[in-house]
C-alpha atoms as a PDB file:
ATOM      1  CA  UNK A   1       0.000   0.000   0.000  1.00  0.00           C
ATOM      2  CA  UNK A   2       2.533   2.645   0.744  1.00  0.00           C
ATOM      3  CA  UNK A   3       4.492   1.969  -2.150  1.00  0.00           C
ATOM      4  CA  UNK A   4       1.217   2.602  -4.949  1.00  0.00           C
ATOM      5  CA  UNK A   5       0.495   5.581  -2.450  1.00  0.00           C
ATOM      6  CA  UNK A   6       4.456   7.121  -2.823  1.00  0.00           C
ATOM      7  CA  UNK A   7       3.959   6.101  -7.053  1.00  0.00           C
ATOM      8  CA  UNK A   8       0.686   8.002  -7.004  1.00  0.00           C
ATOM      9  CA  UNK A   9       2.069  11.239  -5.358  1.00  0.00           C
ATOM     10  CA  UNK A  10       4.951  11.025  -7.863  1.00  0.00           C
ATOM     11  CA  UNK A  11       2.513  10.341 -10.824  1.00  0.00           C
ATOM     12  CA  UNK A  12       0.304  13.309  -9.621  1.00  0.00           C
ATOM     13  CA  UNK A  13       3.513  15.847  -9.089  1.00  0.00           C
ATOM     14  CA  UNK A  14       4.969  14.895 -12.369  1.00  0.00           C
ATOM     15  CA  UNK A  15       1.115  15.295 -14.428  1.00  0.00           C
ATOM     16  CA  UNK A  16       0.643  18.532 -13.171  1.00  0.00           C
ATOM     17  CA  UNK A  17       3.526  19.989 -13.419  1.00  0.00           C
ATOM     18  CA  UNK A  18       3.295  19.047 -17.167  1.00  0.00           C
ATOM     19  CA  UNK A  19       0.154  20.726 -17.222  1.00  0.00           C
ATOM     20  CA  UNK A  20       1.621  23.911 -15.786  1.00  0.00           C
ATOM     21  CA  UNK A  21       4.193  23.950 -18.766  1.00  0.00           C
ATOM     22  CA  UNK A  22       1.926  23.326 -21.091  1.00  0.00           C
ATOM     23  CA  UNK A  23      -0.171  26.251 -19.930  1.00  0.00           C
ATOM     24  CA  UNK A  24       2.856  28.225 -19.261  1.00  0.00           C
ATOM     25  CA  UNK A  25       3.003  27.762 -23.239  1.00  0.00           C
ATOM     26  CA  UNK A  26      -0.071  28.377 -24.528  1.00  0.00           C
ATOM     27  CA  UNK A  27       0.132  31.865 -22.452  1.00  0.00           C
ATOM     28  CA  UNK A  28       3.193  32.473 -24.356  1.00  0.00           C
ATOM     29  CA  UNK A  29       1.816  31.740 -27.811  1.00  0.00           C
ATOM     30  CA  UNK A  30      -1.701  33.867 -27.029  1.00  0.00           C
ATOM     31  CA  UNK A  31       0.792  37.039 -25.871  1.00  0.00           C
ATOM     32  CA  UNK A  32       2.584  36.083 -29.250  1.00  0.00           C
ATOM     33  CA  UNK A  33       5.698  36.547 -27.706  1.00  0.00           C
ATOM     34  CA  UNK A  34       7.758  33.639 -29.856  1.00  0.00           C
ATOM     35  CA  UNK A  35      11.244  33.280 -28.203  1.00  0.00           C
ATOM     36  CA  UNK A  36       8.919  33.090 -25.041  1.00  0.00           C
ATOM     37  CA  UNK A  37       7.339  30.419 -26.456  1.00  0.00           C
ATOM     38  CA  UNK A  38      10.088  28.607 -27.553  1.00  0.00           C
ATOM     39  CA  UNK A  39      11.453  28.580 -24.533  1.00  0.00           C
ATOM     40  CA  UNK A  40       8.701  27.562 -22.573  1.00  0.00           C
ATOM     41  CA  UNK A  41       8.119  24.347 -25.589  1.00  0.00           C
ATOM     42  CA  UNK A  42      11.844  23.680 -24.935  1.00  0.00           C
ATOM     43  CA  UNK A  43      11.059  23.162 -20.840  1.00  0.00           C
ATOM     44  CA  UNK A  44       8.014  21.008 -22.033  1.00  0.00           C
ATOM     45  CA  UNK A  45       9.327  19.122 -24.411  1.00  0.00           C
ATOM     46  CA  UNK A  46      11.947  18.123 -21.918  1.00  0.00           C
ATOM     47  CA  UNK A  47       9.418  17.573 -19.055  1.00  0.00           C
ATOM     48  CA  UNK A  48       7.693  15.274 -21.289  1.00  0.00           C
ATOM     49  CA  UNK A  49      10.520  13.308 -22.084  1.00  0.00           C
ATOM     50  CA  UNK A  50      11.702  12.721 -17.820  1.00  0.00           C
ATOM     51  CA  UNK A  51       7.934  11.780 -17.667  1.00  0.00           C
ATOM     52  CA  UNK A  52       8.501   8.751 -20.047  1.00  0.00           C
ATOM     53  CA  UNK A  53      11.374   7.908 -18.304  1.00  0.00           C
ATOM     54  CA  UNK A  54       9.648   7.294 -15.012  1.00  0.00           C
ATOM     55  CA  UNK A  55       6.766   5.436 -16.298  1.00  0.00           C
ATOM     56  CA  UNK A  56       4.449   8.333 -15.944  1.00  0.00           C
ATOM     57  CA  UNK A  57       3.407   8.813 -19.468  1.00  0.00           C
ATOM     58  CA  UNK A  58       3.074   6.874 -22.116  1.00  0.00           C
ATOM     59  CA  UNK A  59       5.670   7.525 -24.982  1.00  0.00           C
ATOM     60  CA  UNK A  60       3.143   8.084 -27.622  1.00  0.00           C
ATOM     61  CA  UNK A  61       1.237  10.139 -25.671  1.00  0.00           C
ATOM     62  CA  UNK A  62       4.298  12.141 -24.778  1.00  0.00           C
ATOM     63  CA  UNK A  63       5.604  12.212 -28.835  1.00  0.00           C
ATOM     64  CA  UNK A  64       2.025  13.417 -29.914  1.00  0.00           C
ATOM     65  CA  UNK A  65       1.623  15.702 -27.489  1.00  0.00           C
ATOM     66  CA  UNK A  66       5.220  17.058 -28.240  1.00  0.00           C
ATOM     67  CA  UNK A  67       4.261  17.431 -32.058  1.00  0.00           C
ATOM     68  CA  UNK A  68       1.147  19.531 -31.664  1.00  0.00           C
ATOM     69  CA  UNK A  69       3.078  22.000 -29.368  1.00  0.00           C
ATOM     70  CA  UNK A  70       5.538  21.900 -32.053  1.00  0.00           C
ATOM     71  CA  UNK A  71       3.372  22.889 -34.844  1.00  0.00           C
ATOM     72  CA  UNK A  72       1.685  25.267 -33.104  1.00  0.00           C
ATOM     73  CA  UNK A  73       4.761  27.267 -32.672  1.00  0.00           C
ATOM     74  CA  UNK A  74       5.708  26.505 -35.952  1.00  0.00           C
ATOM     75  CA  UNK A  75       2.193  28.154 -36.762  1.00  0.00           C
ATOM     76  CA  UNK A  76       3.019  31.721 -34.647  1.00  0.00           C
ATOM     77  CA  UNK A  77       6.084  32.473 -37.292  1.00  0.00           C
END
């Protein structure tokens, strides 16, 4: 039991901080302030990737995810 309990904290920390960035992002795209943006897909991007790592996400989930912040910036220019 306290071993699910400690994953589940960890799963919950690491999904919402994922949703912070992501957030964080799409602020930064509405302002249209692009190296902003960038820099916020760049902390994202890598966020995703520790998430995969531990077992949080799943790595398509991560990769698709990645890809539509990706072409939304690529949409700003």
């Amino acid at each position: 039991m306290r071993n699910s309990a400690r994953k589940q904290a960890r799963n919950r920390a690491v999904e919402s901080r994922l949703k912070t960035l992501e957030k964080r992002y799409n602020a930064a795209l509405k302002t249209g302030k692009k190296d902003e943006a960038s820099t916020a897909l760049r902390a994202a991007v890598s966020a995703f990737d520790k998430a995969v790592k531990a077992g949080v996400v799943h790595r398509g989930t991560a990769d698709r995810k990645k890809s539509r912040l990706s072409v939304r910036l690529a949409g700003l220019k």
